[in-house]
N, C-alpha and C. Protein backbone atom coordinates (compact mmCIF):
# COMPACT_ATOMS: atom_id res chain seq x y z
N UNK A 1 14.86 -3.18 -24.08
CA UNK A 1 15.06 -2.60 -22.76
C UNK A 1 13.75 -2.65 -21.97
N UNK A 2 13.74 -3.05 -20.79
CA UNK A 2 12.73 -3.02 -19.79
C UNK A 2 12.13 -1.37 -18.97
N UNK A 3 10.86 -1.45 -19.06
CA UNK A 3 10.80 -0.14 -18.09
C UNK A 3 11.07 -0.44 -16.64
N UNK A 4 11.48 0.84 -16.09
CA UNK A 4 11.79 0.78 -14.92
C UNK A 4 10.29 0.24 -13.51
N UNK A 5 10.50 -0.45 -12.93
CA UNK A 5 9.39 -0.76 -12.23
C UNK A 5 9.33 0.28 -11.41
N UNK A 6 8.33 0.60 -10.40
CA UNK A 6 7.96 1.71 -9.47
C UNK A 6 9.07 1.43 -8.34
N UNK A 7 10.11 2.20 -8.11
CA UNK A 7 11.16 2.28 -6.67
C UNK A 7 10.00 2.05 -5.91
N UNK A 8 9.27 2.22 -5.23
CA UNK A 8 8.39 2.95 -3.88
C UNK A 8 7.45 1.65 -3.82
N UNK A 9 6.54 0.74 -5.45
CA UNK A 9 6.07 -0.22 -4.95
C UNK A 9 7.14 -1.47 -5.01
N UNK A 10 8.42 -1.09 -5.63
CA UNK A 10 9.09 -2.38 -5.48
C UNK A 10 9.62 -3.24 -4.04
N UNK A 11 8.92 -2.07 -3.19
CA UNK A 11 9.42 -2.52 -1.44
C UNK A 11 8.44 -3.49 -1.64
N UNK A 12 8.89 -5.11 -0.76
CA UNK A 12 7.79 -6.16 -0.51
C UNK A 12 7.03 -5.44 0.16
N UNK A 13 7.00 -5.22 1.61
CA UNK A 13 5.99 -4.40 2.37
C UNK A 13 5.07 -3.86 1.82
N UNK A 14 5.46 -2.87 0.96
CA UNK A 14 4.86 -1.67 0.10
C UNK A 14 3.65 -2.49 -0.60
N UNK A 15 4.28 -3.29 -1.00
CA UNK A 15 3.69 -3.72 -2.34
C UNK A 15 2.33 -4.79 -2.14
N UNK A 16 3.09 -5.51 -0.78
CA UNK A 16 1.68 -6.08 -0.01
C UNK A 16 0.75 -5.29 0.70
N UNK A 17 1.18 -4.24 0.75
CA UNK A 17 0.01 -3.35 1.55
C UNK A 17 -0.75 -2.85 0.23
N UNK A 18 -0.03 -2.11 -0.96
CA UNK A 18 -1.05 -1.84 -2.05
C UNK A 18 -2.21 -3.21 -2.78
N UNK A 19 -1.36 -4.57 -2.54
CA UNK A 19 -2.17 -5.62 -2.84
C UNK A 19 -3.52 -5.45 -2.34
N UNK A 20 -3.48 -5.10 -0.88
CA UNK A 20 -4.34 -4.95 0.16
C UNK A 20 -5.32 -4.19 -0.31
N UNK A 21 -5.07 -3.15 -0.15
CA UNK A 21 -5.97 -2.10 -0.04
C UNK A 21 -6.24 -2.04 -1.60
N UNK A 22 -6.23 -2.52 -2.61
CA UNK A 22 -6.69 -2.24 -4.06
C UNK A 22 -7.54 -3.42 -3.97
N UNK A 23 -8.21 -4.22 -3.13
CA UNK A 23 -9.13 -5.04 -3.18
C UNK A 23 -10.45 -4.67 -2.14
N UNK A 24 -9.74 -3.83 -1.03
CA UNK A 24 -11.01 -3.66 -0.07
C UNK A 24 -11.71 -1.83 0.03
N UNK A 25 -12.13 -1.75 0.52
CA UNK A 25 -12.13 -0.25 0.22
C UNK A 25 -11.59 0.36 1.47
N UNK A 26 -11.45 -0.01 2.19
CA UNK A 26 -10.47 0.22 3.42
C UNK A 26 -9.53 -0.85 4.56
N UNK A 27 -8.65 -0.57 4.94
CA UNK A 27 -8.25 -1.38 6.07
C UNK A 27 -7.22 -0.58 7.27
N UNK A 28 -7.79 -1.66 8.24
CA UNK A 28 -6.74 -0.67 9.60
C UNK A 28 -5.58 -1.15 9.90
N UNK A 29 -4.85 0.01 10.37
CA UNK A 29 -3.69 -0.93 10.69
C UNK A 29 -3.30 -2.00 11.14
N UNK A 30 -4.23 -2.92 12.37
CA UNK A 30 -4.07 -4.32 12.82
C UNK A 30 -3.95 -4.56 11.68
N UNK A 31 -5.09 -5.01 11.06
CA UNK A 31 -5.20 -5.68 9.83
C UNK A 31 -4.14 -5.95 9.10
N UNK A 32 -3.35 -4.76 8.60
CA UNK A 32 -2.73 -4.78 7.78
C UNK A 32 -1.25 -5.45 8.14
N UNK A 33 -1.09 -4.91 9.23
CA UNK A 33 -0.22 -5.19 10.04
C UNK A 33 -0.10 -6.89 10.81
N UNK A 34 -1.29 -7.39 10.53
CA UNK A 34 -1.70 -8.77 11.08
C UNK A 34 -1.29 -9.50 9.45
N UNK A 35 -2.09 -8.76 8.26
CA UNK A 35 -1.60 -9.96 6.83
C UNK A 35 -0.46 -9.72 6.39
N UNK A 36 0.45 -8.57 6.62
CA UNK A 36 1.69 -8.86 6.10
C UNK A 36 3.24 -9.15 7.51
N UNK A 37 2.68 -9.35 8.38
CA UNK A 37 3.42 -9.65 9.42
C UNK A 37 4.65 -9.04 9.68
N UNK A 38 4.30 -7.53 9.29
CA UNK A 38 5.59 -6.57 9.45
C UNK A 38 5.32 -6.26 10.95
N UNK A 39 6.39 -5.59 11.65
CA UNK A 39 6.49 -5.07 12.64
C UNK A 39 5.65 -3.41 12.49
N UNK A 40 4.85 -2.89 13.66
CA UNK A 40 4.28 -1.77 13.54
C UNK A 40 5.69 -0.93 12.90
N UNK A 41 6.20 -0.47 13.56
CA UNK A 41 7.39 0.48 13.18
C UNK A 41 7.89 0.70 11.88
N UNK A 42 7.87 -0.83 11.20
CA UNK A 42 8.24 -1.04 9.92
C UNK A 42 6.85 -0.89 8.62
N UNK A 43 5.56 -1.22 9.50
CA UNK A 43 4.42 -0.90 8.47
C UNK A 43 3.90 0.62 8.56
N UNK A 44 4.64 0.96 9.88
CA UNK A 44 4.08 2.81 9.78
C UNK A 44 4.95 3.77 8.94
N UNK A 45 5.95 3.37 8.80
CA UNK A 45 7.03 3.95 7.82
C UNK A 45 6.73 3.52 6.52
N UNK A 46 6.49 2.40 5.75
CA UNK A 46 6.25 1.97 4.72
C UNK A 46 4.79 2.36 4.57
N UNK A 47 3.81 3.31 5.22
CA UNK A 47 2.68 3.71 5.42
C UNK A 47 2.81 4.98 4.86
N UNK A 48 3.77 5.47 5.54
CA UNK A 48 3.87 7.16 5.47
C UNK A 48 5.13 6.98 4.37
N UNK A 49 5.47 6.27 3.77
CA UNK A 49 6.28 6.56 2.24
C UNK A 49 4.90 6.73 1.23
N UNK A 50 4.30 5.73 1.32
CA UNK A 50 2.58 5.65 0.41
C UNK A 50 1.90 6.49 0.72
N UNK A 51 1.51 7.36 1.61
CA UNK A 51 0.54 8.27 1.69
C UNK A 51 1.99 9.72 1.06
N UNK A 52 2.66 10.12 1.45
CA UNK A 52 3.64 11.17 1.19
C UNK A 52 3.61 10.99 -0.42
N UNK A 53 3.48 9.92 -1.24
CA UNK A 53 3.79 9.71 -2.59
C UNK A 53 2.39 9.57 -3.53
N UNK A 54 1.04 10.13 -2.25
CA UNK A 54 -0.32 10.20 -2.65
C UNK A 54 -0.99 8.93 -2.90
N UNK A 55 -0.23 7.98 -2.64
CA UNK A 55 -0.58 6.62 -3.36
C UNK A 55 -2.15 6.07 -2.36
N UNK A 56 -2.35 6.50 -0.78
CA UNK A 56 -3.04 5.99 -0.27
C UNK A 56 -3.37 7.41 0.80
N UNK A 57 -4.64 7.10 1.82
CA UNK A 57 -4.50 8.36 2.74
C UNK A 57 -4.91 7.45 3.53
N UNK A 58 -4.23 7.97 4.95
CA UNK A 58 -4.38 7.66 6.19
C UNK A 58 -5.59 8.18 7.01
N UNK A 59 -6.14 7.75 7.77
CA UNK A 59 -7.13 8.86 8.91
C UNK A 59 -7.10 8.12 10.17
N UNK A 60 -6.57 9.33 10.68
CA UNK A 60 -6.57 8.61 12.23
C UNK A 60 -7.85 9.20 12.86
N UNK A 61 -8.71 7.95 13.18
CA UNK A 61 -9.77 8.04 13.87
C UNK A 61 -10.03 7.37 15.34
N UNK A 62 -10.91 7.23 16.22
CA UNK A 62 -10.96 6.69 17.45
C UNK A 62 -11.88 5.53 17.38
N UNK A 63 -11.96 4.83 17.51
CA UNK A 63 -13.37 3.47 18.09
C UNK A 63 -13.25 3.92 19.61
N UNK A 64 -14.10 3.93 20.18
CA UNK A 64 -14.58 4.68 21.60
C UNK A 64 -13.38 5.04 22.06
N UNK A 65 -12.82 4.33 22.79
CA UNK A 65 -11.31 5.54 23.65
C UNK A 65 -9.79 5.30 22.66
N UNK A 66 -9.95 3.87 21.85
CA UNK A 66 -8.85 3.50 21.08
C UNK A 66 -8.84 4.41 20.06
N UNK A 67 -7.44 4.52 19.66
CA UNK A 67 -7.28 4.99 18.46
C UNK A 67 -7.12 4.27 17.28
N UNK A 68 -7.41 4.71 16.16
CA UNK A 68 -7.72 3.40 14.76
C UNK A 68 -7.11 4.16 13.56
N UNK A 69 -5.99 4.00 13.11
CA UNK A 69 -5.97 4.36 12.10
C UNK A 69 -6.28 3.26 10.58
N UNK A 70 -6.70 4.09 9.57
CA UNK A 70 -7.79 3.28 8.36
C UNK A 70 -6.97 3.98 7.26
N UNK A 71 -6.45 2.80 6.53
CA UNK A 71 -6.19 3.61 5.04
C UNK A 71 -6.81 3.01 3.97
N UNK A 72 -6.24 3.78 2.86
CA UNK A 72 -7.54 3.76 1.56
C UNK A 72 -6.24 4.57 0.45
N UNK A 73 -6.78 3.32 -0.14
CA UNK A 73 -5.71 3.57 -1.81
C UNK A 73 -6.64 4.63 -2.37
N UNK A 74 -5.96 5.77 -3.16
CA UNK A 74 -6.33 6.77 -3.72
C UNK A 74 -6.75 6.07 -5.67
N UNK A 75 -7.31 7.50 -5.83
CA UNK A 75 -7.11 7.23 -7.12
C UNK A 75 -5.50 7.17 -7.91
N UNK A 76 -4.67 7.81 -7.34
CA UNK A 76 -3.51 7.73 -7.78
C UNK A 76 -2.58 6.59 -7.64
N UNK A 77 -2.74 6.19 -6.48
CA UNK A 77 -2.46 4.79 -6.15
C UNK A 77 -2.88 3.40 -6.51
N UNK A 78 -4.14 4.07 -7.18
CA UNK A 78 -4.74 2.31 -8.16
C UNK A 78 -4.00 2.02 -9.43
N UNK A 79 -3.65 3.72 -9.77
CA UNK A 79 -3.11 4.10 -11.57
C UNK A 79 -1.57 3.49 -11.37
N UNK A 80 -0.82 3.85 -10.07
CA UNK A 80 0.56 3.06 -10.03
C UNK A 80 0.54 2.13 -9.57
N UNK A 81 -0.68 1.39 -8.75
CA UNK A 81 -0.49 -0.30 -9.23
C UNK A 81 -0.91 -1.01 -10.09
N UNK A 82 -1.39 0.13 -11.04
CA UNK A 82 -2.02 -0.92 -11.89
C UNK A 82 -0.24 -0.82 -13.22
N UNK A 83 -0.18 0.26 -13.44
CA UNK A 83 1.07 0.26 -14.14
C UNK A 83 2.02 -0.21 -13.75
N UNK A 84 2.51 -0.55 -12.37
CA UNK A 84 3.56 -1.63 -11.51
C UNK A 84 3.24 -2.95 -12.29
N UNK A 85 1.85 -3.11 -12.22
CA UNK A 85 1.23 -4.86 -12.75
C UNK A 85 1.31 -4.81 -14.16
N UNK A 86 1.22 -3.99 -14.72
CA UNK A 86 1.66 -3.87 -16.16
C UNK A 86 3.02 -4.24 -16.55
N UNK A 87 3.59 -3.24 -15.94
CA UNK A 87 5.34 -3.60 -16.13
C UNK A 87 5.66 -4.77 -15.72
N UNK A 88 5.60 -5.47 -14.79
CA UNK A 88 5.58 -6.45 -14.55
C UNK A 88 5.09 -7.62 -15.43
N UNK A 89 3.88 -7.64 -16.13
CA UNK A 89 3.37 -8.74 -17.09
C UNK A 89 4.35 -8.45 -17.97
N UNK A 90 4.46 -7.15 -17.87
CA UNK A 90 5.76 -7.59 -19.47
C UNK A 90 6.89 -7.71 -19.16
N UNK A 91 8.03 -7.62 -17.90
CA UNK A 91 9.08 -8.38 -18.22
C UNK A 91 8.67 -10.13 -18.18
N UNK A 92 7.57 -10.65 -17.76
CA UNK A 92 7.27 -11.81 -17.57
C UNK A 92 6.76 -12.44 -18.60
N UNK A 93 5.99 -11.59 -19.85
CA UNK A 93 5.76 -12.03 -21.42
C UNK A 93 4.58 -12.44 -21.24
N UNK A 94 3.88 -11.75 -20.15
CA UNK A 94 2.11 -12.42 -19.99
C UNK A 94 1.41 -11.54 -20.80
């Protein structure tokens, strides 16, 4: 029997945004929103499932009059992608 993979990183979206941010130590929403070519609407919701599930935190900050929001994978959020990538090598037999 297989373990169950993570519901929450099995969203593509999801799962390219944790790709993301478990390599840099931060990124903003353009960004993020520019490498996985989701629609804002659709990466701010798949934003606020990951921060609500502790996996990442948001901060909305300003660059002079703009507003910027910056997220950042938690420690909790490295531990469930790293166990997502686990489960994963093993239904795959790596």
């Amino acid at each position: 029997m297989f373990p169950e993979l993570d519901p929450l990183l099995h969203s593509e979206l999801r799962l390219a945004v944790m790709s993301i941010l478990i390599g840099v130590e931060s990124a903003d929403f353009s960004f993020l929103r520019e490498q996985t070519g989701a629609t804002a609407g659709n990466l701010s919701v798949g934003l606020e499932k990951l921060a609500a599930a502790g996996y990442i935190k948001i901060e909305k900050t300003f660059r002079g009059k703009m507003p910027r929001t910056l997220c950042r994978i938690t420690p909790q959020g490295t531990q469930a992608f790293q166990e997502y990538v686990d489960v994963l090598k093993g239904y795959l037999k790596i």
